[in-house]
N, C-alpha and C. Protein backbone atom coordinates (compact mmCIF):
# COMPACT_ATOMS: atom_id res chain seq x y z
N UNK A 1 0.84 -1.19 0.00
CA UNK A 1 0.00 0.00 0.00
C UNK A 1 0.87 1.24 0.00
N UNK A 2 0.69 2.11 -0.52
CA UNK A 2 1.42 3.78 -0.60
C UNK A 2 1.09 4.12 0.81
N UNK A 3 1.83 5.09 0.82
CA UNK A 3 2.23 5.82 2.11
C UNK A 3 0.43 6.84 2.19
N UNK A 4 -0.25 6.37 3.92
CA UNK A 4 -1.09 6.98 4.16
C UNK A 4 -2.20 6.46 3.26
N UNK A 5 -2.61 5.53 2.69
CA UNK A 5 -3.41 4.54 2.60
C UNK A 5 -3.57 3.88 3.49
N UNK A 6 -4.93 3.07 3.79
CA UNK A 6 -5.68 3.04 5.10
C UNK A 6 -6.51 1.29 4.65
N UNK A 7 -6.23 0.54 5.32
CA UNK A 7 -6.88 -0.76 4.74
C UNK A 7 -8.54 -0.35 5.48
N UNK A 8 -9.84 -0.68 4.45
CA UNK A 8 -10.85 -0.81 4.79
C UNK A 8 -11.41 -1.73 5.95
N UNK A 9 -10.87 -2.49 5.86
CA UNK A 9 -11.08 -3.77 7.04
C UNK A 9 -10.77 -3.44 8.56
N UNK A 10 -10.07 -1.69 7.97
CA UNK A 10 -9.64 -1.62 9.97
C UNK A 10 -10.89 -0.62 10.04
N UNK A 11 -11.82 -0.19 9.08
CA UNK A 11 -12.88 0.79 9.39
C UNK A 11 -13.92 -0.04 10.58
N UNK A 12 -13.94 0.13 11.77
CA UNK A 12 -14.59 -0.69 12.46
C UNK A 12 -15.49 -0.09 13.44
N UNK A 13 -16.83 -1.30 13.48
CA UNK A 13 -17.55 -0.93 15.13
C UNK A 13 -17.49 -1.57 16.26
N UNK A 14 -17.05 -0.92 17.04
CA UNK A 14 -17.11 -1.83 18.89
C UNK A 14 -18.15 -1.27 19.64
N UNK A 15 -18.63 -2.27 20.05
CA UNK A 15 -19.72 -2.66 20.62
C UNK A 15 -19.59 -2.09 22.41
N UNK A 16 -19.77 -1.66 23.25
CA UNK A 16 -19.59 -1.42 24.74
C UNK A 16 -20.64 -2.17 25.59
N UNK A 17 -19.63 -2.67 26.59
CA UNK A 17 -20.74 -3.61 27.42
C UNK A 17 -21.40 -3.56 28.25
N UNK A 18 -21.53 -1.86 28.66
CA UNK A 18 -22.00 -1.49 29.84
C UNK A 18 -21.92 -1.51 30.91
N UNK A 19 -20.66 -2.04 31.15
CA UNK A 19 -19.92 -1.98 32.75
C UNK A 19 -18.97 -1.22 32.46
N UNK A 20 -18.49 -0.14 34.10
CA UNK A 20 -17.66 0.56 34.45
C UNK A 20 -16.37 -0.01 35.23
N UNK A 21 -15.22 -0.23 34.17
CA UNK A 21 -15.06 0.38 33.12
C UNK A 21 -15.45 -0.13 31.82
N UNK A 22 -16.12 0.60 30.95
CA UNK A 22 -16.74 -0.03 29.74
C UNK A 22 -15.82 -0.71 28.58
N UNK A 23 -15.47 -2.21 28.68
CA UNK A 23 -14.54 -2.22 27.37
C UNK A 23 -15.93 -2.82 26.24
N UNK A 24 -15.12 -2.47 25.04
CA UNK A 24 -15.69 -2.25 23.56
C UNK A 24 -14.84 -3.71 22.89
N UNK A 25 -16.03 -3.99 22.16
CA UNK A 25 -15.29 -5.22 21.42
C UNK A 25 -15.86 -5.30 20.24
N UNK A 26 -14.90 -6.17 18.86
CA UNK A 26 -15.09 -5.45 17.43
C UNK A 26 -16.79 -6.16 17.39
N UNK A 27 -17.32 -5.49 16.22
CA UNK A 27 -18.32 -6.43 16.44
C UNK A 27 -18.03 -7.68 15.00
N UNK A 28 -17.87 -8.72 14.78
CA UNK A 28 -16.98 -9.63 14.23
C UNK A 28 -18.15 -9.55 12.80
N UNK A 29 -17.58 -10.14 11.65
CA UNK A 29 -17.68 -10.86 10.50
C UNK A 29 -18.54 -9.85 9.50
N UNK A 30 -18.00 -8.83 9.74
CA UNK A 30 -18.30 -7.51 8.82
C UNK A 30 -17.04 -7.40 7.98
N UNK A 31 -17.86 -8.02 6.54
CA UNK A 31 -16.80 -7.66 5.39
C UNK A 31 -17.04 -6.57 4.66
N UNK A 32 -18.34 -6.00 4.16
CA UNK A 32 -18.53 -4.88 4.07
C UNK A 32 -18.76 -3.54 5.50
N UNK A 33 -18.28 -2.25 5.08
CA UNK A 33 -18.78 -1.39 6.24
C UNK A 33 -18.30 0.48 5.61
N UNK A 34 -19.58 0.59 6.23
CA UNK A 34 -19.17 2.69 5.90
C UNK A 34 -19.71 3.19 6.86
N UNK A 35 -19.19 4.86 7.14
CA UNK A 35 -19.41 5.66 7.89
C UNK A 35 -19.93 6.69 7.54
N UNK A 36 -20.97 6.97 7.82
CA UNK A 36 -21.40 8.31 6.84
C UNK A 36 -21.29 9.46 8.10
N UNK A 37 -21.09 10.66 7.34
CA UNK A 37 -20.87 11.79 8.11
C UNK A 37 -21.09 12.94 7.18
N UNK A 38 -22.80 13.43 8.06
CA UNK A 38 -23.64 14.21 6.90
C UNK A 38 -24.01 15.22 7.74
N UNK A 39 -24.70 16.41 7.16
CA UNK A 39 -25.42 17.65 7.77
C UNK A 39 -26.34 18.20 6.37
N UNK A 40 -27.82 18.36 7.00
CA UNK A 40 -28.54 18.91 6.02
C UNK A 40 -27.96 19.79 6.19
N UNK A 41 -28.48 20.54 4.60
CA UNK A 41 -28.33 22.34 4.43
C UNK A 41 -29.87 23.22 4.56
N UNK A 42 -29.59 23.45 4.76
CA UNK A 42 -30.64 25.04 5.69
C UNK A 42 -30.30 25.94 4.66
N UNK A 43 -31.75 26.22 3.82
CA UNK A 43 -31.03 27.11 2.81
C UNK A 43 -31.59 28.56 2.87
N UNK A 44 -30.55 29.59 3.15
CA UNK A 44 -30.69 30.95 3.52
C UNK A 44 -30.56 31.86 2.19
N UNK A 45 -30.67 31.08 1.42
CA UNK A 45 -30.69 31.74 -0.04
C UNK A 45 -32.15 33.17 0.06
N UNK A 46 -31.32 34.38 -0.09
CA UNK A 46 -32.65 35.70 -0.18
C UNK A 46 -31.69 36.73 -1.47
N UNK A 47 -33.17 37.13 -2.10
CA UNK A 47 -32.57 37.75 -3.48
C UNK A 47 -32.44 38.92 -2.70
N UNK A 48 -31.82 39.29 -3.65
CA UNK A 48 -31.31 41.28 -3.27
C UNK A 48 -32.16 42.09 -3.33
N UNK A 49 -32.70 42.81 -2.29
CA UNK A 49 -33.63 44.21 -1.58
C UNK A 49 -32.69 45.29 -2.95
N UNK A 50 -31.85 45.42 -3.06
CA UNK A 50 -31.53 46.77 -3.81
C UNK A 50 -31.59 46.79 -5.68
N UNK A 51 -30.94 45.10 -6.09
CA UNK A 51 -31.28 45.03 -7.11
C UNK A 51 -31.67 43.61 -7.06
N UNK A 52 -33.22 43.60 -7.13
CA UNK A 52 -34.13 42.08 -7.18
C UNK A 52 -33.47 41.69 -8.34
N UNK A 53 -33.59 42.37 -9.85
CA UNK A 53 -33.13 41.86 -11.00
C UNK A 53 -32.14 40.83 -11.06
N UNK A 54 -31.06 41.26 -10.21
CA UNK A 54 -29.78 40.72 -10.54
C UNK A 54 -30.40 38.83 -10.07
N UNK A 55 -28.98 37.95 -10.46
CA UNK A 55 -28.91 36.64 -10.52
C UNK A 55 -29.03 36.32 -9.12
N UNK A 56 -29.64 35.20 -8.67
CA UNK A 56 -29.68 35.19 -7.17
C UNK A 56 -28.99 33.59 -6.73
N UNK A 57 -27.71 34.37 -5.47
CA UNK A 57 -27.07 33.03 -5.12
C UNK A 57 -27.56 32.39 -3.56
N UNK A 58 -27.31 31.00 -4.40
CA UNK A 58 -28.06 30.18 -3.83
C UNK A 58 -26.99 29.85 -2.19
N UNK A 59 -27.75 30.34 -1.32
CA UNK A 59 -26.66 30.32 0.25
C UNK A 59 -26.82 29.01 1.33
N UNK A 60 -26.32 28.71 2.04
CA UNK A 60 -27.00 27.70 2.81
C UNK A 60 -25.89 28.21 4.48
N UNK A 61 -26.34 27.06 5.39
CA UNK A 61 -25.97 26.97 6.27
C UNK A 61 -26.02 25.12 6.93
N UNK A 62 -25.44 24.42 7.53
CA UNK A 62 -25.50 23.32 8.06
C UNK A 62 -26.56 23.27 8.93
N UNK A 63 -27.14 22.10 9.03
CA UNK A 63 -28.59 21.93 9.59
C UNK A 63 -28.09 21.09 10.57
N UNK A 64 -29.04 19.78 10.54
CA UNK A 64 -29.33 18.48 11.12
C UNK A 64 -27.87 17.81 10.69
N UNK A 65 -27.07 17.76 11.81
CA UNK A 65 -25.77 16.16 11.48
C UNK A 65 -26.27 14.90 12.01
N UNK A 66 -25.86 14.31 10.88
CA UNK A 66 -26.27 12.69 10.89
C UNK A 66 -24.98 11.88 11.12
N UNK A 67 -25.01 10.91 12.09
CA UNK A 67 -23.71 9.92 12.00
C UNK A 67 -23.97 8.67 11.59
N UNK A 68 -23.90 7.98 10.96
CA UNK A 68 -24.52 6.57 10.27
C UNK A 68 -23.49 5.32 10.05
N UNK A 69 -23.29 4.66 10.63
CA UNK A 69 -22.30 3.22 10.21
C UNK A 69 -23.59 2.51 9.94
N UNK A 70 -22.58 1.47 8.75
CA UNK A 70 -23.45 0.06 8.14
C UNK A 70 -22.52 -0.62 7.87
N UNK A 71 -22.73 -1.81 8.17
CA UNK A 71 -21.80 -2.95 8.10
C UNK A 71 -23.18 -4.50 7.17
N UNK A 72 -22.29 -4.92 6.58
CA UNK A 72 -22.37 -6.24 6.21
C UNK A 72 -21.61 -7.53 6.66
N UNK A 73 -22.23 -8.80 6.78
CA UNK A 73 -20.91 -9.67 6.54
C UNK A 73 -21.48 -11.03 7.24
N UNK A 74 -20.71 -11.48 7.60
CA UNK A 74 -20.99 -13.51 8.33
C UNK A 74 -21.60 -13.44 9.58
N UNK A 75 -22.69 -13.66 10.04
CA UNK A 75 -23.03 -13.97 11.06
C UNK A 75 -22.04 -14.86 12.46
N UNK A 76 -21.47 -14.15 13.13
CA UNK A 76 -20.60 -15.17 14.06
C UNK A 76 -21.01 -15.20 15.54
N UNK A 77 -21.54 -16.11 15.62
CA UNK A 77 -22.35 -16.37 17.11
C UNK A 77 -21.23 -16.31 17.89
N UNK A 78 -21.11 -15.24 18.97
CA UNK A 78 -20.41 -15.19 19.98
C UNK A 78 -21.10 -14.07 21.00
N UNK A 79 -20.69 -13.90 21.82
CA UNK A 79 -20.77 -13.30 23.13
C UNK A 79 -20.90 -11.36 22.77
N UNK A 80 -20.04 -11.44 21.91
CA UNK A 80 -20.32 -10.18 21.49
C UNK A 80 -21.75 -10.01 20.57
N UNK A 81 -21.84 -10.67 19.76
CA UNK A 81 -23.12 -10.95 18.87
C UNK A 81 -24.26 -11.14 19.53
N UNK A 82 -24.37 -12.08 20.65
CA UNK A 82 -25.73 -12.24 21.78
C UNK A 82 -26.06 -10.76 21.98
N UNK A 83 -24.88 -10.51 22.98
CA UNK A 83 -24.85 -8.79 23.28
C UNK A 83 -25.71 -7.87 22.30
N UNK A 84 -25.13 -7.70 20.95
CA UNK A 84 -25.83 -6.53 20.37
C UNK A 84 -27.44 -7.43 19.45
N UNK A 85 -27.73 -8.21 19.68
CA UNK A 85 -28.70 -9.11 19.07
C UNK A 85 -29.84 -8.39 20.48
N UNK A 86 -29.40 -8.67 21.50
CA UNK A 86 -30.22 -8.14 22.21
C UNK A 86 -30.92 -6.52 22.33
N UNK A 87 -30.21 -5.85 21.83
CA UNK A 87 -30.16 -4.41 21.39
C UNK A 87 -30.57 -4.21 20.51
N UNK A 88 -30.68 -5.23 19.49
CA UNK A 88 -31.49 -5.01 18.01
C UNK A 88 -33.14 -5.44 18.63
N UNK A 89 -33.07 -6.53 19.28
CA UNK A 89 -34.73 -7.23 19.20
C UNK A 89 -34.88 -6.03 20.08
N UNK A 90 -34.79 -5.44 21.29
CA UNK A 90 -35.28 -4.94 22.17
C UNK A 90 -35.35 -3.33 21.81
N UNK A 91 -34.33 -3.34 20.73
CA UNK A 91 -34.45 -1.58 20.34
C UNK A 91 -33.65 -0.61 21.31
N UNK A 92 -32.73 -0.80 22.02
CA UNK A 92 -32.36 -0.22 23.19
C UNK A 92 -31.03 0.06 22.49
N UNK A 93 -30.66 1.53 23.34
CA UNK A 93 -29.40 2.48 22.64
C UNK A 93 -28.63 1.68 23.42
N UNK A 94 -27.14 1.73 23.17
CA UNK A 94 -25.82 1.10 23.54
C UNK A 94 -24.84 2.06 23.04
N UNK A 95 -23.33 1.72 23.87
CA UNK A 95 -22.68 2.56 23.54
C UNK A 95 -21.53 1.82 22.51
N UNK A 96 -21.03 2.66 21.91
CA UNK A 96 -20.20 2.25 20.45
C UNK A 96 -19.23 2.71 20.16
N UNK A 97 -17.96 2.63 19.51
CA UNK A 97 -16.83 3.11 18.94
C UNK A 97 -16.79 3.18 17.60
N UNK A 98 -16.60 3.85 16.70
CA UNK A 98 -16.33 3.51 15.43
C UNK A 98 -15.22 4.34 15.13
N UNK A 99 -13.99 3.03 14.69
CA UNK A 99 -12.53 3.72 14.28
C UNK A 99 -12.69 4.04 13.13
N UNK A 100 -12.46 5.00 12.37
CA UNK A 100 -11.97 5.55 11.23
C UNK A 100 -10.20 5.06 11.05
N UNK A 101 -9.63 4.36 9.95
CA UNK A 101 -8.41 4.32 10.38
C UNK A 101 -7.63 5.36 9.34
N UNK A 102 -6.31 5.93 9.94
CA UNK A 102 -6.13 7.52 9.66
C UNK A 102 -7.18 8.79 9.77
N UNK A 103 -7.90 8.48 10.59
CA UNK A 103 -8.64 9.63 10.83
C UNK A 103 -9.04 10.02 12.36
N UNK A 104 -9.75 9.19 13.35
CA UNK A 104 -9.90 8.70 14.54
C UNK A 104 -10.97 7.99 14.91
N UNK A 105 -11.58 8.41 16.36
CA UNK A 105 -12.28 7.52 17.22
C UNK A 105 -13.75 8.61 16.93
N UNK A 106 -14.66 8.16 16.70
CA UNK A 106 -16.03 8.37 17.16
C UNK A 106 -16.41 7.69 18.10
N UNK A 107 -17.06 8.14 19.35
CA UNK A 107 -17.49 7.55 20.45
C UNK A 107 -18.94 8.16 21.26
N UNK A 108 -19.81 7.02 21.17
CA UNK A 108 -20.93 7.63 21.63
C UNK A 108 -22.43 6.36 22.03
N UNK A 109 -23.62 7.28 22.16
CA UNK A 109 -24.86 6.18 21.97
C UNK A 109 -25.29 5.96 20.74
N UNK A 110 -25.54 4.76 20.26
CA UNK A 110 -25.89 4.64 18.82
C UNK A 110 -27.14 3.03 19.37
N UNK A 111 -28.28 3.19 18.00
CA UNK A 111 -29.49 2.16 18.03
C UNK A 111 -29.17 1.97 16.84
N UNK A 112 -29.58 0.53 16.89
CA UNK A 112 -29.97 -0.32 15.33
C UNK A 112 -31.16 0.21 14.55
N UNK A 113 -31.36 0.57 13.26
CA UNK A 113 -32.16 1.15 13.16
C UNK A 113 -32.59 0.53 12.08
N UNK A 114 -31.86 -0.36 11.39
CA UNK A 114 -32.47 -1.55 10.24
C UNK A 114 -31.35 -3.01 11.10
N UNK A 115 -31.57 -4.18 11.01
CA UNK A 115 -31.00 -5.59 10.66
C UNK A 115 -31.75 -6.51 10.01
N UNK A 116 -30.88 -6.83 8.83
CA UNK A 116 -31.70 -8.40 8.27
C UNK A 116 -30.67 -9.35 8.42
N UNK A 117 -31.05 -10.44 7.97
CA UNK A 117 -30.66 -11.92 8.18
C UNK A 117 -30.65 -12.07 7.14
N UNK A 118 -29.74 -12.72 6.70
CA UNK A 118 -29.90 -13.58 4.72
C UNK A 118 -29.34 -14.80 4.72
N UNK A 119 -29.75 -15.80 3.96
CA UNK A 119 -29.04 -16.90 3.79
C UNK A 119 -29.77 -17.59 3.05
N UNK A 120 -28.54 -18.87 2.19
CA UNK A 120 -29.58 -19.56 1.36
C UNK A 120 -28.69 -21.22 1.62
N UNK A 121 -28.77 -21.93 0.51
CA UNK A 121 -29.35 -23.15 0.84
C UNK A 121 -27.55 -23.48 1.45
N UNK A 122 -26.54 -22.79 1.23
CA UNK A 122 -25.30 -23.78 0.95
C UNK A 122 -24.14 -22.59 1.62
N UNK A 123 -24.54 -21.88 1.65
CA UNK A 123 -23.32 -20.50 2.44
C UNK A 123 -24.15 -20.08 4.36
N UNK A 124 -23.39 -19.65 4.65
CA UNK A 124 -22.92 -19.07 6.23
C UNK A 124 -24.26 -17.79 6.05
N UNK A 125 -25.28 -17.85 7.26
CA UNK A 125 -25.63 -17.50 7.51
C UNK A 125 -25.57 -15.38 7.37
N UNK A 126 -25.65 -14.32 6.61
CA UNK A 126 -25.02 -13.32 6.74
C UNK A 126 -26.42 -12.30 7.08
N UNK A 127 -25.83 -10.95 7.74
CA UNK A 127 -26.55 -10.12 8.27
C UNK A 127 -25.87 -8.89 7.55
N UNK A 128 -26.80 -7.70 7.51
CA UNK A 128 -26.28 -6.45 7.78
C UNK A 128 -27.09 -5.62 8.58
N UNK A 129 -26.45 -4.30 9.65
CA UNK A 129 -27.15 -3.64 10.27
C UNK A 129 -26.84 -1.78 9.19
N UNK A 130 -27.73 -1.39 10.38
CA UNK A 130 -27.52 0.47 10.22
C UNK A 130 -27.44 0.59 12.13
N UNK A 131 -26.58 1.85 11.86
CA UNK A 131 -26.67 2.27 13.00
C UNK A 131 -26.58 3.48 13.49
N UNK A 132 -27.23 4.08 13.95
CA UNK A 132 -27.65 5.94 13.83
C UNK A 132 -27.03 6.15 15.17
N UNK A 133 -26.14 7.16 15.20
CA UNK A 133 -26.29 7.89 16.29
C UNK A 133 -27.47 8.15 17.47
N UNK A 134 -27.17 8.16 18.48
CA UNK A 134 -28.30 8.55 19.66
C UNK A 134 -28.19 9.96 20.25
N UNK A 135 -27.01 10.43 20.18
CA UNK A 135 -26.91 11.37 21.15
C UNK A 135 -25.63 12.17 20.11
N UNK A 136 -24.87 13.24 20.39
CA UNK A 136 -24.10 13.67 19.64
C UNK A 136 -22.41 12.79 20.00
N UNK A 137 -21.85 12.50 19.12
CA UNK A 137 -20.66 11.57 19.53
C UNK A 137 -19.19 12.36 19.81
N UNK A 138 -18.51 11.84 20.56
CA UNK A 138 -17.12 12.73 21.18
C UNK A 138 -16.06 11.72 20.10
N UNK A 139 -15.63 12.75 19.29
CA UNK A 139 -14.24 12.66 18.27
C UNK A 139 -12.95 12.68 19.40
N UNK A 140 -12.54 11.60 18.83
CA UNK A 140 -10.92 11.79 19.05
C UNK A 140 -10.08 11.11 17.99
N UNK A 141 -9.25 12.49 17.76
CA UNK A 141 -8.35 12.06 16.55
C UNK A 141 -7.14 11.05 16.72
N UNK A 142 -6.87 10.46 15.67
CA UNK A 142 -5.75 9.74 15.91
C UNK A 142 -4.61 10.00 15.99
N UNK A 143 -3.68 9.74 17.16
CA UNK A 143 -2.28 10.16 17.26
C UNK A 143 -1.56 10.00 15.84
């Protein structure tokens, strides 16, 4: 890989277990995964009081930020998987990490807000989730 290229596979979510002190663990068999990091625009676009005629530019401002991970990949029954399985059926916020690698740590409350199940007659069981932010998340960059 060139210098400051970033393997996709380290883009990751950890899961928190709700004890103090809270450790986070990956959540496993996610081969696909993204991070979205969005803000509507609020658009403050007003034509000109002195000359209406003229061309009118279009202005905005940042609205609503959205934080969004989605992952795909193998279903792997473990301890970590029970854990957030329970958080999906029950709908209940949990706390989360998501590394960016070369970039940093997002850390915060995040809910499942889609999971399916897929599988067919002859391959490994596979899932993908979404997962929205709950609350606003604390950045920390990477050393």
């Amino acid at each position: 890989m060139a210098l400051g290229e970033q393997l996709g596979r380290l883009l990751l979510i950890k899961l928190g277990n709700g004890l103090d002190p809270e450790v986070f663990s990956n959540l496993c068999g996610l081969k696909d995964r993204s991070f979205d990091l969005s803000a509507n625009s609020v658009d403050t676009t007003k034509p000109s009081c002195t000359n209406p005629g003229e061309a009118v530019q279009k202005t905005g401002r940042p609205g609503i930020v959205s934080r969004t991970f989605q992952g795909s990949g193998t279903f792997v029954s473990s301890v970590a998987m029970k854990a957030f399985m329970v958080h999906v059926i029950e709908a209940t916020v949990f706390n989360a990490q998501v590394i960016v690698p070369g970039l940093g740590t997002f850390e915060g409350s995040f809910f499942v807000t889609n999971f399916q199940a897929t599988g067919d007659m002859e391959n490994d069981l596979q899932f993908s989730a979404t997962f929205e932010a709950a609350a606003p998340l604390e950045f920390t960059a990477e050393a």
